[in-house]
N, C-alpha and C. Protein backbone atom coordinates (compact mmCIF):
# COMPACT_ATOMS: atom_id res chain seq x y z
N UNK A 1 80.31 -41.47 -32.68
CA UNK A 1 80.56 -42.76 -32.06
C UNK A 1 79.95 -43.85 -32.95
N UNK A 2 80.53 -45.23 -33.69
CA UNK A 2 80.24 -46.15 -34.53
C UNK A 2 79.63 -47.00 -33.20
N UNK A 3 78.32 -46.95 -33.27
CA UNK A 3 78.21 -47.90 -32.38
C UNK A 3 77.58 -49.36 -32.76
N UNK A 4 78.39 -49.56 -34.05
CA UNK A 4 78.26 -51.34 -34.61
C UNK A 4 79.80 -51.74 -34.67
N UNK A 5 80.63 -50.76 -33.98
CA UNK A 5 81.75 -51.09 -33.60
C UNK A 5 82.22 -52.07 -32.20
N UNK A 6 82.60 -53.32 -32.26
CA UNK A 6 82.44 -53.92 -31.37
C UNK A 6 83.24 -53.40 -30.24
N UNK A 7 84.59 -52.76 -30.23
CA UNK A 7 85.70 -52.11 -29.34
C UNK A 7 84.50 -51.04 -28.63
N UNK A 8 83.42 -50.56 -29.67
CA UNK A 8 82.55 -49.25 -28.58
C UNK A 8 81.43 -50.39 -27.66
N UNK A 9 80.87 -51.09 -28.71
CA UNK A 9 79.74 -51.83 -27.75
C UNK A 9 80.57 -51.89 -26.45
N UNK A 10 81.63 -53.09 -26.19
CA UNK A 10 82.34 -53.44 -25.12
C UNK A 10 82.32 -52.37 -24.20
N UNK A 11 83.33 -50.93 -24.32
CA UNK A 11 83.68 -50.11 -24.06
C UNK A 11 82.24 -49.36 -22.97
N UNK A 12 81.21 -49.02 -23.90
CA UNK A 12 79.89 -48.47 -23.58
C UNK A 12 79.38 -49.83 -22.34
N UNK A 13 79.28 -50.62 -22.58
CA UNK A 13 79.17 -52.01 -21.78
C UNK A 13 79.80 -51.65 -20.29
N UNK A 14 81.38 -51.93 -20.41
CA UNK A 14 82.02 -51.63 -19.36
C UNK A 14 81.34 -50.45 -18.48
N UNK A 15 81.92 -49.67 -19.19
CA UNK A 15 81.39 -47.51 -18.59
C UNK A 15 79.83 -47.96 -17.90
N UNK A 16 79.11 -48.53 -18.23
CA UNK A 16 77.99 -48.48 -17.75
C UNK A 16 77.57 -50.13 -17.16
N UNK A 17 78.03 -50.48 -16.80
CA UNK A 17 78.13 -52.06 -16.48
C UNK A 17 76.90 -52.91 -16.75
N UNK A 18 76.89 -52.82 -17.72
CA UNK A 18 75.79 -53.66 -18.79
C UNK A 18 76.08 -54.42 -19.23
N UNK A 19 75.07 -55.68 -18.99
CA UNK A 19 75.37 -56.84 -19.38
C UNK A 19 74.27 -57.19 -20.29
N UNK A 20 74.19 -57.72 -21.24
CA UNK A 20 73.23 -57.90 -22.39
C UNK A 20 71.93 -59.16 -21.38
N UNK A 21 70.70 -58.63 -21.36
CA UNK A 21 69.55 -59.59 -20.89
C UNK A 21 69.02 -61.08 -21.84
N UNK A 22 68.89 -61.94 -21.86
CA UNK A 22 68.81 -62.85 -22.21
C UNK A 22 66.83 -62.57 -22.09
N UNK A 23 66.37 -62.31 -21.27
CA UNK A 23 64.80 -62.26 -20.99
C UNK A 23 64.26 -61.12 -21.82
N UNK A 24 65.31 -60.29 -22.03
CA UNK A 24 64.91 -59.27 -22.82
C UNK A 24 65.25 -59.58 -24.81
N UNK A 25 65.60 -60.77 -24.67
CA UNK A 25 65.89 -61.25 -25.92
C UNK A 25 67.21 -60.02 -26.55
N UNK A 26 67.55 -59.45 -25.98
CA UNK A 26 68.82 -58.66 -26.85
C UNK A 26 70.08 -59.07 -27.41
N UNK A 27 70.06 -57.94 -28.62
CA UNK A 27 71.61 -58.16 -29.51
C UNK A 27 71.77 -57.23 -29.56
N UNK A 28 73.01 -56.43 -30.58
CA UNK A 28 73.24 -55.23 -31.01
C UNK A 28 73.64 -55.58 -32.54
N UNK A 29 73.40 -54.54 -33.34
CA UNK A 29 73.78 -54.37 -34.78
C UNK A 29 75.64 -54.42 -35.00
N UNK A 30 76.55 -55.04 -35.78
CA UNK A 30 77.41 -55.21 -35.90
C UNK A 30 77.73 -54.63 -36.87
N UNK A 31 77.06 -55.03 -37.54
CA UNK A 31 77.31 -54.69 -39.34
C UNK A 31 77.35 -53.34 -39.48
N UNK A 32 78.50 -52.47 -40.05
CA UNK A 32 77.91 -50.92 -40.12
C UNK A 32 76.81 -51.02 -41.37
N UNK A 33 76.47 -51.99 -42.65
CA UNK A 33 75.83 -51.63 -43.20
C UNK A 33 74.87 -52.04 -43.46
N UNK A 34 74.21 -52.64 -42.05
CA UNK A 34 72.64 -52.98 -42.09
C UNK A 34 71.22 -51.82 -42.03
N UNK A 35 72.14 -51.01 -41.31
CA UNK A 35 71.28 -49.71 -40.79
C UNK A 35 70.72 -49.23 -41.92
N UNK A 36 71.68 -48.49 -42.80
CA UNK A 36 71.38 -47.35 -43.74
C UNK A 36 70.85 -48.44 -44.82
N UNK A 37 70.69 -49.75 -44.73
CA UNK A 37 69.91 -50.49 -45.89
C UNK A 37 68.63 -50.56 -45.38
N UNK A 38 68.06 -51.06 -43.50
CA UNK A 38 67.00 -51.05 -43.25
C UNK A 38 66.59 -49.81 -43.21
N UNK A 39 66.95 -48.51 -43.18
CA UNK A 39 66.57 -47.20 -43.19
C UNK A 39 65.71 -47.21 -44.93
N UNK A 40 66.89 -46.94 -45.57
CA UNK A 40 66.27 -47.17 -47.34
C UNK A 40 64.89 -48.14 -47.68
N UNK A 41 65.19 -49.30 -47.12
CA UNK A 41 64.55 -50.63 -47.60
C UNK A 41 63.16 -49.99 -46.83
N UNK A 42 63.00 -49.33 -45.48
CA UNK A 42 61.71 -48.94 -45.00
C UNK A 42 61.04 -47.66 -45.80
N UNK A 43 62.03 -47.22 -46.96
CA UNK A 43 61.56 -45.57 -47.16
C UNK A 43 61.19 -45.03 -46.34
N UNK A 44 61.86 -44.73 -45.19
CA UNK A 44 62.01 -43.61 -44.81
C UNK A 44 62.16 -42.29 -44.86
N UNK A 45 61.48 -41.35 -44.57
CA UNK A 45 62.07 -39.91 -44.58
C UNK A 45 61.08 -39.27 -43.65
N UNK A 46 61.48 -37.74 -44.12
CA UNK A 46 61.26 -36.52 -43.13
C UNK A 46 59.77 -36.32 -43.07
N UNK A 47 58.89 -36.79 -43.62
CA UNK A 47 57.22 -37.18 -43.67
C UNK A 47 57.11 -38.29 -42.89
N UNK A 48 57.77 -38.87 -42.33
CA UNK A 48 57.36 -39.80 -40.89
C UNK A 48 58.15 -40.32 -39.68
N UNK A 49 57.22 -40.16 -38.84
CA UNK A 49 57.91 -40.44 -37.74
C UNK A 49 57.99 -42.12 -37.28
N UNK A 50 58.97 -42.42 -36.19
CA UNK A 50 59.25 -43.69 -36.22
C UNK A 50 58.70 -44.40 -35.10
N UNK A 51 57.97 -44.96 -34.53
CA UNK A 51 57.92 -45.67 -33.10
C UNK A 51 59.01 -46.66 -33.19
N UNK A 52 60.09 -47.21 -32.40
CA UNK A 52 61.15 -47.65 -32.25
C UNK A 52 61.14 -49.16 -31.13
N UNK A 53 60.85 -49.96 -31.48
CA UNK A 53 60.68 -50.77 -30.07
C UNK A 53 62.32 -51.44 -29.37
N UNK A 54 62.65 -51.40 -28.60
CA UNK A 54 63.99 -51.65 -28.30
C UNK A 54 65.14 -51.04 -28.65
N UNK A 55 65.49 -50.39 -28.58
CA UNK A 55 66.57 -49.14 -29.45
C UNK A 55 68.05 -50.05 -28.77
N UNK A 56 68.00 -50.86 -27.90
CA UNK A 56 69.27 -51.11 -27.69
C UNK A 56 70.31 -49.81 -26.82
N UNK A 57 71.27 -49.76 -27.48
CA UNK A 57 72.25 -48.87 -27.40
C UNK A 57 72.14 -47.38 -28.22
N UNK A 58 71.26 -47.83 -29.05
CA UNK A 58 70.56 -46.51 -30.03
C UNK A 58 71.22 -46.34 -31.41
N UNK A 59 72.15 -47.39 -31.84
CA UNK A 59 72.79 -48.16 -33.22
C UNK A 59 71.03 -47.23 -34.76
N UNK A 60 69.74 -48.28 -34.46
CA UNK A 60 69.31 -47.96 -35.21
C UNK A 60 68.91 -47.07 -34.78
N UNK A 61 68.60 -46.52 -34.11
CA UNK A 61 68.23 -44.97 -33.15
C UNK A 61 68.98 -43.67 -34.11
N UNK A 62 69.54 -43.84 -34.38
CA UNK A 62 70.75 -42.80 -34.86
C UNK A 62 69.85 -42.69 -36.31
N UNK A 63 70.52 -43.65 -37.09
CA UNK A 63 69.79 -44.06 -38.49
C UNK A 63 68.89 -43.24 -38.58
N UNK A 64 68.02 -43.30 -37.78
CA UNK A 64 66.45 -43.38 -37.83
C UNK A 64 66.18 -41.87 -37.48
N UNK A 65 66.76 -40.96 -36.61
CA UNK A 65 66.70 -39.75 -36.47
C UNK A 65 67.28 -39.04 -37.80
N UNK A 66 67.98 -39.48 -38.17
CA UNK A 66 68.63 -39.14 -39.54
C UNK A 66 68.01 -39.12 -40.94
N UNK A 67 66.97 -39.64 -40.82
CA UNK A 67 66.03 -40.01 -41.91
C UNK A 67 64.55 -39.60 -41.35
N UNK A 68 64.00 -39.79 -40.39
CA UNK A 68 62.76 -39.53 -39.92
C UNK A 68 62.37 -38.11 -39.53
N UNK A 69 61.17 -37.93 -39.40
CA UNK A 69 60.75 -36.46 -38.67
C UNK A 69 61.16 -36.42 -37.25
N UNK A 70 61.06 -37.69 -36.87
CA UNK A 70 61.30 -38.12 -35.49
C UNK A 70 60.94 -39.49 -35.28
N UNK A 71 61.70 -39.85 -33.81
CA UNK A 71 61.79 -41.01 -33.31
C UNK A 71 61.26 -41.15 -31.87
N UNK A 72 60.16 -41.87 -31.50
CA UNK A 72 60.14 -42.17 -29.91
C UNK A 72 60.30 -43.70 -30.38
N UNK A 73 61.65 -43.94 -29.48
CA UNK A 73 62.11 -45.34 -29.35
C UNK A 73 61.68 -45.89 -27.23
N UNK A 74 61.04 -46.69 -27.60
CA UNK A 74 60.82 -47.36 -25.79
C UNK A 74 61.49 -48.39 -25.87
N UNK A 75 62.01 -48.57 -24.67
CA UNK A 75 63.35 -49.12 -24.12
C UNK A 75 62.69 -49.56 -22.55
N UNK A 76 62.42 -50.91 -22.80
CA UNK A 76 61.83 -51.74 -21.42
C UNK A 76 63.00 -51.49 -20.13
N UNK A 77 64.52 -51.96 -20.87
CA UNK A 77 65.85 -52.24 -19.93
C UNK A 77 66.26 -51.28 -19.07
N UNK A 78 65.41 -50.68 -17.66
CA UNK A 78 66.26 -49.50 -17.33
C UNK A 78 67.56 -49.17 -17.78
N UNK A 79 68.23 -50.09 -17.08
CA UNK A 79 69.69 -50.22 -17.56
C UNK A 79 70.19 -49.61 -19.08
N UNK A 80 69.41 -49.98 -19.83
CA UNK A 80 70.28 -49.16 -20.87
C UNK A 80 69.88 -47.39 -21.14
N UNK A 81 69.00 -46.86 -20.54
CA UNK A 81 68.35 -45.47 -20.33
C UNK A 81 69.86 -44.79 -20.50
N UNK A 82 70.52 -45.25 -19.49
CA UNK A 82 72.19 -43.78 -19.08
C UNK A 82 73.09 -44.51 -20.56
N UNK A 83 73.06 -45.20 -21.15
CA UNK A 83 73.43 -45.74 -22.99
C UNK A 83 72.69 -44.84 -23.70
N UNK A 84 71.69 -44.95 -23.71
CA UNK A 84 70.90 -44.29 -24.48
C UNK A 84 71.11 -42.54 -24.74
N UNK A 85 70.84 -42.29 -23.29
CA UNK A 85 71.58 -40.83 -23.53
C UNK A 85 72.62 -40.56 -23.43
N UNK A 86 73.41 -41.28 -23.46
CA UNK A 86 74.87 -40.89 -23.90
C UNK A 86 74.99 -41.03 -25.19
N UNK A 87 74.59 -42.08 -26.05
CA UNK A 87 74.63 -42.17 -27.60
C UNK A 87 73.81 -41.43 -28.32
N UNK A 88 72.43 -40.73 -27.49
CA UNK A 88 72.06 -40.07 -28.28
C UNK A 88 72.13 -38.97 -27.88
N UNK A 89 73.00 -38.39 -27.78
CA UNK A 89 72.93 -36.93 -26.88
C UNK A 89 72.79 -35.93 -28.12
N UNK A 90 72.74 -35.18 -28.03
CA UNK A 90 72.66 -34.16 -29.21
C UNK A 90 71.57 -34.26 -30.49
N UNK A 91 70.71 -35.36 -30.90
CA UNK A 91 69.72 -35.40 -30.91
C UNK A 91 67.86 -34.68 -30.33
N UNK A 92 67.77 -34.11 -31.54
CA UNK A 92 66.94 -33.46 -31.23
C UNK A 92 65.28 -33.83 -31.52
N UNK A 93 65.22 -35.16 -32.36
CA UNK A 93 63.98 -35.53 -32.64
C UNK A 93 64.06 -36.90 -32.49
N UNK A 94 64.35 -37.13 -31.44
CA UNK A 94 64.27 -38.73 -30.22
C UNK A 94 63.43 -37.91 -29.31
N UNK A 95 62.51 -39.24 -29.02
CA UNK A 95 62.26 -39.22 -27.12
C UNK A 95 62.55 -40.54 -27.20
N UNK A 96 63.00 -40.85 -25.92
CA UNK A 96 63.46 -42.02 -25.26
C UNK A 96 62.57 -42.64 -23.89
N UNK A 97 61.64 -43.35 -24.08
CA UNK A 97 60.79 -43.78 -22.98
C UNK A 97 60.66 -45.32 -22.30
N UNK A 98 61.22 -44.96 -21.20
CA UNK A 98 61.77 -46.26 -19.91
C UNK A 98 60.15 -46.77 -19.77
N UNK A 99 59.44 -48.05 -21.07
CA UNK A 99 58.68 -48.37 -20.05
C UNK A 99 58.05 -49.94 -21.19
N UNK A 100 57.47 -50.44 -20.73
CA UNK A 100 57.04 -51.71 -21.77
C UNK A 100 55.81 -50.72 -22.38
N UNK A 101 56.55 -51.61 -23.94
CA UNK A 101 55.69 -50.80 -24.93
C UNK A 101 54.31 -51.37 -24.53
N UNK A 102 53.58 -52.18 -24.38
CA UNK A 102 52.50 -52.39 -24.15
C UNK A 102 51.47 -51.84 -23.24
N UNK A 103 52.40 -51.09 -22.64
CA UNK A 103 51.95 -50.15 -21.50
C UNK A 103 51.81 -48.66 -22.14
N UNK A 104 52.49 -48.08 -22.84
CA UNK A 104 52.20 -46.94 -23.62
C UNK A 104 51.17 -46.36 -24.21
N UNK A 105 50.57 -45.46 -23.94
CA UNK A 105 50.05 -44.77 -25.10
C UNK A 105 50.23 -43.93 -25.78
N UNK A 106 50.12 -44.54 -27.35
CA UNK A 106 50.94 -44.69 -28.42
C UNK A 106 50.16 -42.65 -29.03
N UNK A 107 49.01 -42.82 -28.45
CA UNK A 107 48.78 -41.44 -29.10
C UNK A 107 49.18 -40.05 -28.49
N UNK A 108 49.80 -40.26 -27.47
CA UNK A 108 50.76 -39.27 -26.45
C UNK A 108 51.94 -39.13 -27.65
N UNK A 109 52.21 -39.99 -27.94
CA UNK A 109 53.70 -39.61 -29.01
C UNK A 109 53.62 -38.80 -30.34
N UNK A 110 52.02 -38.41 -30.79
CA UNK A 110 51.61 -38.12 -31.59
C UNK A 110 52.59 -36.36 -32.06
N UNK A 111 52.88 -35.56 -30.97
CA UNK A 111 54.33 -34.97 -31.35
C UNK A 111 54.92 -35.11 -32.18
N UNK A 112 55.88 -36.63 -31.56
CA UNK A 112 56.86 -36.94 -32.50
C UNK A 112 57.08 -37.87 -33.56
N UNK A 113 55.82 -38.46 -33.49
CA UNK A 113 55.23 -39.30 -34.52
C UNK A 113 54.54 -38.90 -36.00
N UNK A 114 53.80 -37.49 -35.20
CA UNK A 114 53.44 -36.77 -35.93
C UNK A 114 51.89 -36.94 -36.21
N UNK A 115 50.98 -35.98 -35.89
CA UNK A 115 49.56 -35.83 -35.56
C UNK A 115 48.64 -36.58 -36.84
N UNK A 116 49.17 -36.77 -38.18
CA UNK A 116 48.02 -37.33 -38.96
C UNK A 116 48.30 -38.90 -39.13
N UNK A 117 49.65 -39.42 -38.14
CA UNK A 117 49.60 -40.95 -38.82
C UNK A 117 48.86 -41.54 -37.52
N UNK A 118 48.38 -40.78 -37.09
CA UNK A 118 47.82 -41.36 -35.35
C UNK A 118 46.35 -40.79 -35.18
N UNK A 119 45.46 -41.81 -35.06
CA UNK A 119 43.95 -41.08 -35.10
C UNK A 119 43.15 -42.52 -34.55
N UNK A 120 41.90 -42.87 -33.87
CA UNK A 120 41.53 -43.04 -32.98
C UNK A 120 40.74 -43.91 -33.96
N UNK A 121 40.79 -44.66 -35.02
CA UNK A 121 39.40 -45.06 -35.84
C UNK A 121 39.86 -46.60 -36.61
N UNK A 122 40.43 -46.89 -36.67
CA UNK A 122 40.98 -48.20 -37.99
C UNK A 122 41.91 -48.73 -37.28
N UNK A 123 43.06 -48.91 -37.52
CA UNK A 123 43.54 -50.54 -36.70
C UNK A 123 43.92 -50.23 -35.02
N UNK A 124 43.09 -51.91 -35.16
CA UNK A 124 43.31 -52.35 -33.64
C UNK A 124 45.16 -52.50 -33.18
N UNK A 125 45.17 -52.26 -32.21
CA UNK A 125 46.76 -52.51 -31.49
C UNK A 125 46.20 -52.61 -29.91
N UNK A 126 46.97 -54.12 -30.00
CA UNK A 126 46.49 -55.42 -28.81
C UNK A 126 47.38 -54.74 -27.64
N UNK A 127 47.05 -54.61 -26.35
CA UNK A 127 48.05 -54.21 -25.70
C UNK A 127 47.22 -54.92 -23.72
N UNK A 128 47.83 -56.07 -23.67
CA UNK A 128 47.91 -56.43 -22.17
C UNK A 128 46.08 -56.63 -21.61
N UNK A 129 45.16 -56.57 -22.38
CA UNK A 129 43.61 -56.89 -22.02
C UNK A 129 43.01 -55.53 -22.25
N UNK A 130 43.76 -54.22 -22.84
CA UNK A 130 42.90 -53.05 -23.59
C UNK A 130 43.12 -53.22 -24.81
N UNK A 131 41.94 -52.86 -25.61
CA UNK A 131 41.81 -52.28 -26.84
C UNK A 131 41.68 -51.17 -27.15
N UNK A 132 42.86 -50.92 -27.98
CA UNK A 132 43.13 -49.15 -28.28
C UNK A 132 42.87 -49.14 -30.02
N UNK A 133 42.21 -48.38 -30.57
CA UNK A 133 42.18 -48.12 -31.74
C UNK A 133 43.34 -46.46 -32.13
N UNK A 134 43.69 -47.04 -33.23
CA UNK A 134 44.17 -45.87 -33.59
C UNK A 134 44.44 -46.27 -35.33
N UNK A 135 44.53 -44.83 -36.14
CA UNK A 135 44.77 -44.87 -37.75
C UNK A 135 45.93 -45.18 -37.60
N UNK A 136 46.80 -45.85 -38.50
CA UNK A 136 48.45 -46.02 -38.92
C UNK A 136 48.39 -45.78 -40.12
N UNK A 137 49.20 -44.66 -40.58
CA UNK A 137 49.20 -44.21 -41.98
C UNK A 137 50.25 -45.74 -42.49
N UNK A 138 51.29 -45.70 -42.29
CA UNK A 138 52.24 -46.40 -42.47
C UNK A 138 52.63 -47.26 -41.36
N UNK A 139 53.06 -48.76 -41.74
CA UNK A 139 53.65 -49.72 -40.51
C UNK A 139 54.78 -50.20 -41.50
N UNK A 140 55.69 -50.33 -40.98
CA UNK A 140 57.12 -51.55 -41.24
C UNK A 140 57.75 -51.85 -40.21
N UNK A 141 57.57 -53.08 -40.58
CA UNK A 141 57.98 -54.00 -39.40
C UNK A 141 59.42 -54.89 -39.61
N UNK A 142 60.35 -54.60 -38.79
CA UNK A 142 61.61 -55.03 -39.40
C UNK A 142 61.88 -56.24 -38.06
N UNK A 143 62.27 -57.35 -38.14
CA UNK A 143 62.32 -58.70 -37.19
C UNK A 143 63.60 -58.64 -37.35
């Protein structure tokens, strides 16, 4: 399924009567060839895992299982949860978690993130009035 195909966005839209949130600041990827450039441009590969914030419809979701050890992408929008597993069905190194990232803890994912880029000692990550320490081998941050 091309899902920077606008006939699928719509389509997936309809089937699941989703309407894009404005509070949730959302878009979707159009371009088929933004993905596999932000995939490259992050060096990516099978030595790291991805934390995912907003997966959308799961456009870079895909990418990103494809290149990574794994992916836990969190997804605030209930609503897009029954998207999500439909686009990513057959995927085997996603988790998909219904909840504000700020609320997470990030070292539970250590699974699929993978146990040495996650460790309890060097950078701070601000989250809602706790302070959680944890190591980050690697960060890229794509806006």
């Amino acid at each position: 399924m091309e899902l920077t195909d606008l006939a699928t966005i719509r389509a997936l839209c309809e089937k699941y009567d989703f309407a894009l949130s404005k509070g949730f600041g959302q878009n979707f990827i159009v371009n088929p060839g933004v993905p596999p450039k932000i995939v490259d441009a992050a060096g990516i590969d099978r030595r790291f895992g991805v934390l995912e914030i907003g997966p959308g419809i799961g456009t870079m979701t895909q990418y990103l299982a494809a290149a990574a050890r794994g992916v836990a992408a969190i997804e605030i929008d209930r609503a897009l949860i029954p998207i999500l597993e439909d686009t990513l069905e057959g995927y085997e190194n996603i988790r998909v978690i219904n909840e504000d990232v700020l609320k997470v803890d990030i070292a539970k994912l250590a699974d699929i993130l993978g146990h040495s880029s996650i460790d309890t000692t060097r950078i701070y990550i601000m989250t809602t009035g706790t302070e959680h320490r944890r190591k980050i081998e690697r960060l890229g941050l794509v806006v």
